[in-house]
N, C-alpha and C. Protein backbone atom coordinates (compact mmCIF):
# COMPACT_ATOMS: atom_id res chain seq x y z
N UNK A 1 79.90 140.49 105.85
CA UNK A 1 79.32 140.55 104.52
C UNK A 1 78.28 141.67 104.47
N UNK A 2 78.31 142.31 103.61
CA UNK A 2 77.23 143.55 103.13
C UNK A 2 76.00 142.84 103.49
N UNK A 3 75.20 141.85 103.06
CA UNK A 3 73.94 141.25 103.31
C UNK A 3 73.52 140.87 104.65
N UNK A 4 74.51 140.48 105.18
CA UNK A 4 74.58 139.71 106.26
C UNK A 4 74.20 140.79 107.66
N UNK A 5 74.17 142.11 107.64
CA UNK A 5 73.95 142.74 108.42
C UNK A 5 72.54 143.50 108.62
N UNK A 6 71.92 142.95 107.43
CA UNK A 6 70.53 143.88 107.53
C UNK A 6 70.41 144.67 108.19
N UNK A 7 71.58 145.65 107.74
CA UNK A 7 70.86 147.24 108.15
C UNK A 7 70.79 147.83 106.42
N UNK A 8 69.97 147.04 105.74
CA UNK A 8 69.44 147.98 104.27
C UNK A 8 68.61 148.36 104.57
N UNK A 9 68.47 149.51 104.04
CA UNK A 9 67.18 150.27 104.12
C UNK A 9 66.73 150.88 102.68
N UNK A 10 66.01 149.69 102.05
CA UNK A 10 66.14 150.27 100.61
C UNK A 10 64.32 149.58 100.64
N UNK A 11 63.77 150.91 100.08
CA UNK A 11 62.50 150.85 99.37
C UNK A 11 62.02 149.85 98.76
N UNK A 12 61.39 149.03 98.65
CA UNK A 12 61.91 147.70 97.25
C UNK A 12 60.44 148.51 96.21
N UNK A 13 59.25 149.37 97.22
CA UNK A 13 58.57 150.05 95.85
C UNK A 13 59.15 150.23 95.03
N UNK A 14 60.25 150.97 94.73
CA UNK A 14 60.74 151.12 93.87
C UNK A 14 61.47 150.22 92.64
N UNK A 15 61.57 148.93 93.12
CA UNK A 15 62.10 148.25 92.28
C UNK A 15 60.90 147.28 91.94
N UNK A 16 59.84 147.01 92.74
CA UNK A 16 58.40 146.10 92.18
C UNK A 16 57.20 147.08 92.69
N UNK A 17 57.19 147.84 91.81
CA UNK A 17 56.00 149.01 92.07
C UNK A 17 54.58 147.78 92.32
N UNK A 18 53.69 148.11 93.28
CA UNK A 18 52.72 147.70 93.60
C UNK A 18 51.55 147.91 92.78
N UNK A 19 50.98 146.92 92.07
CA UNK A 19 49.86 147.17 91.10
C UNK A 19 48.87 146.67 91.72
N UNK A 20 47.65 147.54 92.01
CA UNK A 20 46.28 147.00 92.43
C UNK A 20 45.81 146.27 91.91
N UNK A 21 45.53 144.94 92.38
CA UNK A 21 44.96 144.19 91.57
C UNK A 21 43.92 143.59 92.30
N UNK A 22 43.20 144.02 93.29
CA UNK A 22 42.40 143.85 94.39
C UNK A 22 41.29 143.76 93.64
N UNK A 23 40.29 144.39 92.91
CA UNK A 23 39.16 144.46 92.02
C UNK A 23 39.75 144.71 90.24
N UNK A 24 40.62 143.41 90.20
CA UNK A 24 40.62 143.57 88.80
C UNK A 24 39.63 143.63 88.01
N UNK A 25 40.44 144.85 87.03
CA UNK A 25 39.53 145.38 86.24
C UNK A 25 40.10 145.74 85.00
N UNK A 26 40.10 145.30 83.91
CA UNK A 26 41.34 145.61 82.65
C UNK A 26 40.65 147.08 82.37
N UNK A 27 39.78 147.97 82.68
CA UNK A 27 39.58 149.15 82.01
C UNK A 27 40.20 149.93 83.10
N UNK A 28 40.27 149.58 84.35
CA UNK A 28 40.71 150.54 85.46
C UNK A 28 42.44 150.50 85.42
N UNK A 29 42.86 149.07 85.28
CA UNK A 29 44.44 148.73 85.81
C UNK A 29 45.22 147.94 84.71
N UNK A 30 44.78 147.64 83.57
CA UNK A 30 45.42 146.60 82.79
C UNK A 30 44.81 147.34 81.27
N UNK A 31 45.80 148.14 80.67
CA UNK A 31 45.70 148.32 79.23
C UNK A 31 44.92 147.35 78.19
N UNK A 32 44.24 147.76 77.60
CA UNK A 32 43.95 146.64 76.71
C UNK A 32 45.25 146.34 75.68
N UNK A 33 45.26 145.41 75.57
CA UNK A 33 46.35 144.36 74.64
C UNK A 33 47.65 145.32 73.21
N UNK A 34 46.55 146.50 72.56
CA UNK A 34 47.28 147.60 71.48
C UNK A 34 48.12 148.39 71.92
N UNK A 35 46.96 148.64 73.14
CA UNK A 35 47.74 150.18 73.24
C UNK A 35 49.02 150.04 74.68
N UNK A 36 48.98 148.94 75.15
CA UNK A 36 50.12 148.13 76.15
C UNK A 36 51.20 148.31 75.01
N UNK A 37 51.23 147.58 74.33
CA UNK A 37 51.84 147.46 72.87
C UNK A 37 52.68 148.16 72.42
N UNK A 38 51.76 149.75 72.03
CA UNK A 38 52.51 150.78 71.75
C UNK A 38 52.81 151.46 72.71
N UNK A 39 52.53 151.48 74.01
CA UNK A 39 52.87 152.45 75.23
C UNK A 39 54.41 151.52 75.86
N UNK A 40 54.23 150.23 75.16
CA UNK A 40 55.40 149.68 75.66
C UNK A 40 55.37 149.29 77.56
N UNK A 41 54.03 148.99 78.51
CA UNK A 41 53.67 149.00 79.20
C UNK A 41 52.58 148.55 79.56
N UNK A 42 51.69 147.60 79.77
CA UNK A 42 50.52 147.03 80.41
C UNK A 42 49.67 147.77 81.19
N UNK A 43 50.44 148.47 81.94
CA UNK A 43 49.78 148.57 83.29
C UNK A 43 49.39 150.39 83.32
N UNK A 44 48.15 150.73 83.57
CA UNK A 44 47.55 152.24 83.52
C UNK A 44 48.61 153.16 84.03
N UNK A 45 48.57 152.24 85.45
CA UNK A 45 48.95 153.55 86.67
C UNK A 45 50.37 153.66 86.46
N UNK A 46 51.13 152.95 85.78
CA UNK A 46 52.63 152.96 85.27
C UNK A 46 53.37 153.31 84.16
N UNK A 47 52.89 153.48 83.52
CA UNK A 47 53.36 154.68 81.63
C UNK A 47 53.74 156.12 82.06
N UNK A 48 54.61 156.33 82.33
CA UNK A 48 54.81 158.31 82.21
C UNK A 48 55.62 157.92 80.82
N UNK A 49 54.81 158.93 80.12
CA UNK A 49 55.83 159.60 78.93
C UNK A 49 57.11 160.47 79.55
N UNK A 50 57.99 159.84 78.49
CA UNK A 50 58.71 160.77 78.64
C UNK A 50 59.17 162.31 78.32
N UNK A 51 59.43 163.41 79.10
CA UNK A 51 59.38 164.64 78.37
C UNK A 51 58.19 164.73 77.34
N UNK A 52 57.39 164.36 78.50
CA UNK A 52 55.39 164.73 77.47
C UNK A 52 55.55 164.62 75.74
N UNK A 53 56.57 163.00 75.67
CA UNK A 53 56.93 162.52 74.54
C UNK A 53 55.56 161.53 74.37
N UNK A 54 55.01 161.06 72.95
CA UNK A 54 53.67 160.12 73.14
C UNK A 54 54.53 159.04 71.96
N UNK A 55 53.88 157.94 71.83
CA UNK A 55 54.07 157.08 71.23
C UNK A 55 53.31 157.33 69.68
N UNK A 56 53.99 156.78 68.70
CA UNK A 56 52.70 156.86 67.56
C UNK A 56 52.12 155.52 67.43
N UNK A 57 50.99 155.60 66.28
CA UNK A 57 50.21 154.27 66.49
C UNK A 57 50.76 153.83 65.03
N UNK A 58 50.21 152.84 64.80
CA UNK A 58 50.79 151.81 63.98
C UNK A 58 50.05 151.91 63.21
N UNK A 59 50.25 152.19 61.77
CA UNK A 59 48.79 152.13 60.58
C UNK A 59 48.89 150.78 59.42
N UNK A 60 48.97 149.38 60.02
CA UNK A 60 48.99 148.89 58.99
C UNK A 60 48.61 148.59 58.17
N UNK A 61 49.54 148.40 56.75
CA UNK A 61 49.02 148.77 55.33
C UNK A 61 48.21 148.07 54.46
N UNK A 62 48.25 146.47 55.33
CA UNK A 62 47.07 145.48 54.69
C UNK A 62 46.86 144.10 55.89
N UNK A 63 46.01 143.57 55.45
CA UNK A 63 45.67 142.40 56.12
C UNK A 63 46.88 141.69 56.91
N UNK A 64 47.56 141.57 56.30
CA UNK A 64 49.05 140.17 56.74
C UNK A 64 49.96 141.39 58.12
N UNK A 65 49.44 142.65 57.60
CA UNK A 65 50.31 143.49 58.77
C UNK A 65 49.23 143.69 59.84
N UNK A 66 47.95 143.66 59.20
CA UNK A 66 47.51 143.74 60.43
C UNK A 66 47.32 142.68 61.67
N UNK A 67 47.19 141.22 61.04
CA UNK A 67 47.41 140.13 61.48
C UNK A 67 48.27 140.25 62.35
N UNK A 68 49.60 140.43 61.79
CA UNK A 68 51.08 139.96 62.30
C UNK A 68 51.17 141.19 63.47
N UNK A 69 51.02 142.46 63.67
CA UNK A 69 50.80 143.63 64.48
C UNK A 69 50.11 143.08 65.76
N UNK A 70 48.74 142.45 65.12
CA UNK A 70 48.06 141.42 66.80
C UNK A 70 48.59 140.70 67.39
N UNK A 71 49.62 139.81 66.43
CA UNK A 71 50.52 138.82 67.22
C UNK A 71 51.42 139.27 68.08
N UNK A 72 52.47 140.47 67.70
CA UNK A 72 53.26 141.16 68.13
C UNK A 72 52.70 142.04 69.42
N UNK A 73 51.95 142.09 69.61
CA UNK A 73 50.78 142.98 70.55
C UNK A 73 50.75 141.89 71.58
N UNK A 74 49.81 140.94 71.39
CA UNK A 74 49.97 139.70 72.65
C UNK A 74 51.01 139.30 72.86
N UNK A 75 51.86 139.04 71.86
CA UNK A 75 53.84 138.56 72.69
C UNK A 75 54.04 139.32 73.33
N UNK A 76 53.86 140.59 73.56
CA UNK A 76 54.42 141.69 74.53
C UNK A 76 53.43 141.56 75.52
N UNK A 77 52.21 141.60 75.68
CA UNK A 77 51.27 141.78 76.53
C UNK A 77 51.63 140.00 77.44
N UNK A 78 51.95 139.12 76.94
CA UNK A 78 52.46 137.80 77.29
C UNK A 78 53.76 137.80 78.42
N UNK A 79 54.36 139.05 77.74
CA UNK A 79 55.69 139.20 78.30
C UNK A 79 55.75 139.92 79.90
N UNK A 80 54.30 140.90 79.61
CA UNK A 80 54.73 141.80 80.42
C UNK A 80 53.85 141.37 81.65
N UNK A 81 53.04 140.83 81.06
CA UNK A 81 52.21 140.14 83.01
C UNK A 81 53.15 138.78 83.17
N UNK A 82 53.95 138.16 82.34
CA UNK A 82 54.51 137.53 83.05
C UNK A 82 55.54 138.14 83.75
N UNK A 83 56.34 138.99 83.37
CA UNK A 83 57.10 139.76 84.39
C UNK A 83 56.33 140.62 85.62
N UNK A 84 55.20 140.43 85.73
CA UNK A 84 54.36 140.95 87.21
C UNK A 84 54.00 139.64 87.65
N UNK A 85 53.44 138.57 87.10
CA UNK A 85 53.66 137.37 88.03
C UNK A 85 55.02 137.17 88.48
N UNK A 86 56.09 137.54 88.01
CA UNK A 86 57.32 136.60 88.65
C UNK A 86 57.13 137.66 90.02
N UNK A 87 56.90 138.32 90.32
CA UNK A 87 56.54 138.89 91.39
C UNK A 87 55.46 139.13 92.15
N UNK A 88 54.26 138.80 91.58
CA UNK A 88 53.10 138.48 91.97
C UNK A 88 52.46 136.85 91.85
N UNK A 89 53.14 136.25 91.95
CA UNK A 89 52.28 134.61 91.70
C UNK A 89 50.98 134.51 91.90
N UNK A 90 50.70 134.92 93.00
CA UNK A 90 49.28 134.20 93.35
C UNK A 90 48.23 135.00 93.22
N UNK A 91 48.60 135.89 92.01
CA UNK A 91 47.32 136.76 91.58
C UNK A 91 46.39 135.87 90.38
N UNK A 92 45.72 135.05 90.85
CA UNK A 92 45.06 134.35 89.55
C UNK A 92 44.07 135.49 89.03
N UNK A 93 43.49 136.66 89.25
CA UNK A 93 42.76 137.42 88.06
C UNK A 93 44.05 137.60 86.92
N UNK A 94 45.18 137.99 87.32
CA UNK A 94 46.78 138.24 86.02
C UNK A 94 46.86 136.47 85.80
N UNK A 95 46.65 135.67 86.14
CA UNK A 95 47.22 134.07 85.53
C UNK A 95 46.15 134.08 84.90
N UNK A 96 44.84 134.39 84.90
CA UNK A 96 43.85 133.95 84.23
C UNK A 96 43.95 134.88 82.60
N UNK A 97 44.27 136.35 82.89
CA UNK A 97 44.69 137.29 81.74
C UNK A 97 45.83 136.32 80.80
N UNK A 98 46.87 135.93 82.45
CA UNK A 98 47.65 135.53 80.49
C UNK A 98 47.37 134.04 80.25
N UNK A 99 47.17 133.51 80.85
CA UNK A 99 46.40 132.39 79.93
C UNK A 99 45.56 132.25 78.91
N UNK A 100 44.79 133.48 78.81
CA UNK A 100 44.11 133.77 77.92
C UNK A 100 45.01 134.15 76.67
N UNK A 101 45.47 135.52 76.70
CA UNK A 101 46.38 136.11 75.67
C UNK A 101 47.29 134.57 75.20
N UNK A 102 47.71 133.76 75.61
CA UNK A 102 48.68 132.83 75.48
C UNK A 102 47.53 132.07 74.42
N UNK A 103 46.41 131.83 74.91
CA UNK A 103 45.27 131.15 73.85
C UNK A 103 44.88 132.08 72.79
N UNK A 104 44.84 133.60 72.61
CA UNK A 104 44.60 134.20 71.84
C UNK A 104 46.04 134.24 70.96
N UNK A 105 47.00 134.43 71.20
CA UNK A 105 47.91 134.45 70.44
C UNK A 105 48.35 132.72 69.49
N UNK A 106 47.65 131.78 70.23
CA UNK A 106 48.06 130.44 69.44
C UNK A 106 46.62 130.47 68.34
N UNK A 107 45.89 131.49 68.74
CA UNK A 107 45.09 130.99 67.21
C UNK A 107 45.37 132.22 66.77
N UNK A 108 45.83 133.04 66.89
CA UNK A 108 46.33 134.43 65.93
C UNK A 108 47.41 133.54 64.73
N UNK A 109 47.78 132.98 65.61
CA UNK A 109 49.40 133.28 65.29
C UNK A 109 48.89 131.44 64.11
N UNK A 110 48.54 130.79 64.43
CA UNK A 110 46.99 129.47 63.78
C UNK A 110 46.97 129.83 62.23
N UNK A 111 46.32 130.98 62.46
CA UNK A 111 45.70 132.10 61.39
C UNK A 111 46.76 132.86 60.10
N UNK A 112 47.74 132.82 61.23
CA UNK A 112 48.35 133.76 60.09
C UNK A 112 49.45 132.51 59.49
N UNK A 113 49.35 131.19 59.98
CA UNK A 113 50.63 130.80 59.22
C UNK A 113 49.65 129.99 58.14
N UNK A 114 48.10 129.55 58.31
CA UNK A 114 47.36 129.11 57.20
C UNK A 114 47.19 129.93 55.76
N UNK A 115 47.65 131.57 56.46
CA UNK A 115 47.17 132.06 55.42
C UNK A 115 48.43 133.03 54.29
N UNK A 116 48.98 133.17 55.61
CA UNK A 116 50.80 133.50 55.06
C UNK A 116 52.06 132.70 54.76
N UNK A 117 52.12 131.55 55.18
CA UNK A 117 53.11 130.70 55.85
C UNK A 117 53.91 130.98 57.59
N UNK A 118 55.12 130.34 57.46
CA UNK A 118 55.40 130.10 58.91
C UNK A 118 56.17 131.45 59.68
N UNK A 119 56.08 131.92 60.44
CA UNK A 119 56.56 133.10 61.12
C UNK A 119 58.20 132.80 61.79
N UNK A 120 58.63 131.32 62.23
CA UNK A 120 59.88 131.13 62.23
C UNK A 120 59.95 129.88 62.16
N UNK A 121 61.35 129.62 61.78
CA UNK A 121 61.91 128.19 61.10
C UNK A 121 60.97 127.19 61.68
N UNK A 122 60.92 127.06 62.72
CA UNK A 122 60.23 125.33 64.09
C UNK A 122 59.12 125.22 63.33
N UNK A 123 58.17 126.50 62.45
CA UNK A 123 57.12 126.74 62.48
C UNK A 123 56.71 126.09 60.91
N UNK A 124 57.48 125.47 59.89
CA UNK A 124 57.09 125.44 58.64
C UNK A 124 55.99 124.51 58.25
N UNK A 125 55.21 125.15 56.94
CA UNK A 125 54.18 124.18 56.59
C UNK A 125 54.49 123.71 55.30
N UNK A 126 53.20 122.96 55.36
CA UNK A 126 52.82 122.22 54.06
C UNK A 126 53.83 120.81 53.95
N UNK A 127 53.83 120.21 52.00
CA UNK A 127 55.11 119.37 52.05
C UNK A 127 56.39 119.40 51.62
N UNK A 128 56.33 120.88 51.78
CA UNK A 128 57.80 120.95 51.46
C UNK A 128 58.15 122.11 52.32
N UNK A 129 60.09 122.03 52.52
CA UNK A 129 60.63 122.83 53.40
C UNK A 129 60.23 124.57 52.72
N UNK A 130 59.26 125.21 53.30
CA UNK A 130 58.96 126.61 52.69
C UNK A 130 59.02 127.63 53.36
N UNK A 131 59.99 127.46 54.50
CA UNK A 131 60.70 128.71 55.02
C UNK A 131 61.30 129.56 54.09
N UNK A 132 62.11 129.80 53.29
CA UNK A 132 62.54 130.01 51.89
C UNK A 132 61.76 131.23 51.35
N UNK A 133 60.29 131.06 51.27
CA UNK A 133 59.64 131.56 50.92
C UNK A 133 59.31 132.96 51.25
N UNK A 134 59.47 133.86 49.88
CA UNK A 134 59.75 135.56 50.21
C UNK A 134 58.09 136.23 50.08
N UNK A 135 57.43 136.93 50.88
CA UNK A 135 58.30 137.71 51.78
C UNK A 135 58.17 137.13 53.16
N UNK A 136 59.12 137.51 53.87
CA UNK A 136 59.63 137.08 55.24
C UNK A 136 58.51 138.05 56.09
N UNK A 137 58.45 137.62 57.25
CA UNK A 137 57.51 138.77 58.11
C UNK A 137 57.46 140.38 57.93
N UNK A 138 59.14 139.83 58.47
CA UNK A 138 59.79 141.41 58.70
C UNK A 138 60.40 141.99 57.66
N UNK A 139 60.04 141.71 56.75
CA UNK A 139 59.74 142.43 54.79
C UNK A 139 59.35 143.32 54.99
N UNK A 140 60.18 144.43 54.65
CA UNK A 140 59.80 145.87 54.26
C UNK A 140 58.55 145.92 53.13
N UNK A 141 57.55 144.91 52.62
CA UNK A 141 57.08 145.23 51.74
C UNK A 141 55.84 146.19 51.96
N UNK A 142 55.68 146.97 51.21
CA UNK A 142 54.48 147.92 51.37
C UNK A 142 54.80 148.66 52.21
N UNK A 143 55.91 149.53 52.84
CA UNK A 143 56.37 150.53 53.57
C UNK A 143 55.79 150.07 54.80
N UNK A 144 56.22 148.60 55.03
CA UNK A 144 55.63 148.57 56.49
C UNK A 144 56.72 149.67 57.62
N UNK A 145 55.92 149.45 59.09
CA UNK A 145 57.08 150.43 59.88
C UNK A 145 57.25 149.54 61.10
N UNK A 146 57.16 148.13 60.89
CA UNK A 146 57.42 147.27 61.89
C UNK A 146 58.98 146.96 61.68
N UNK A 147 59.83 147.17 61.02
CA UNK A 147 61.23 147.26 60.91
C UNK A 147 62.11 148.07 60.93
């Protein structure tokens, strides 16, 4: 069997790049929460643009986008240290990060369905079924550019 002979000789840096996390520090090694977001990446020492390509930033056009933009910001930032714990477990300075974001995003997310309604079906309020209710998140209204 191919496995069975351990003679691989394969890098695994390359497939779980090593992130310092020895003196965590979110200004040295851990993006803050936006700009992870728009870089599409968490982590400092790991973003190369591509072809010295940059990301643009997000200008949203009122309150409910800017809301909903924070939420969308911690789901990714949620996403992406949990994909460095599944390879790092026993880094509690990163378990303690997303535990946090996981608490910041349940009162973001608190916030915006008191004041917008529900963001998906599981999520509806009040006493009546008001999923229904237009506009939907991901409503082009007001030239958003989240769609």
């Amino acid at each position: 069997m191919l496995f069975e002979d351990n003679n691989l000789d394969i890098n695994m840096s390359l497939f779980m790049p090593d992130i310092n996390f020895k003196n965590f520090n979110r200004d040295t090694n851990i993006l803050d929460v936006e700009e992870g977001f728009l870089r599409g990446n968490m982590f400092r020492n790991e973003y190369v643009p591509y072809k010295n390509l940059t990301y643009l930033k997000l200008n949203p056009k009122n309150d409910r986008e800017k809301l909903l933009q924070k939420i969308m910001a911690y789901t990714f930032a949620i996403t992406d240290l949990n994909l460095y714990l599944d390879t790092h477990p026993d880094n509690k300075e990163a378990f303690d990060l997303f535990k946090k974001y996981i608490s910041d995003k349940k009162e973001l997310t608190k916030e915006y369905m008191r004041t917008y309604g529900p963001l998906t079906v599981t999520k509806t309020t009040g006493v009546k079924y008001n999923w229904l209710n237009n506009p939907w998140p991901w409503d082009k209204t007001g030239g958003s550019m989240y769609v």
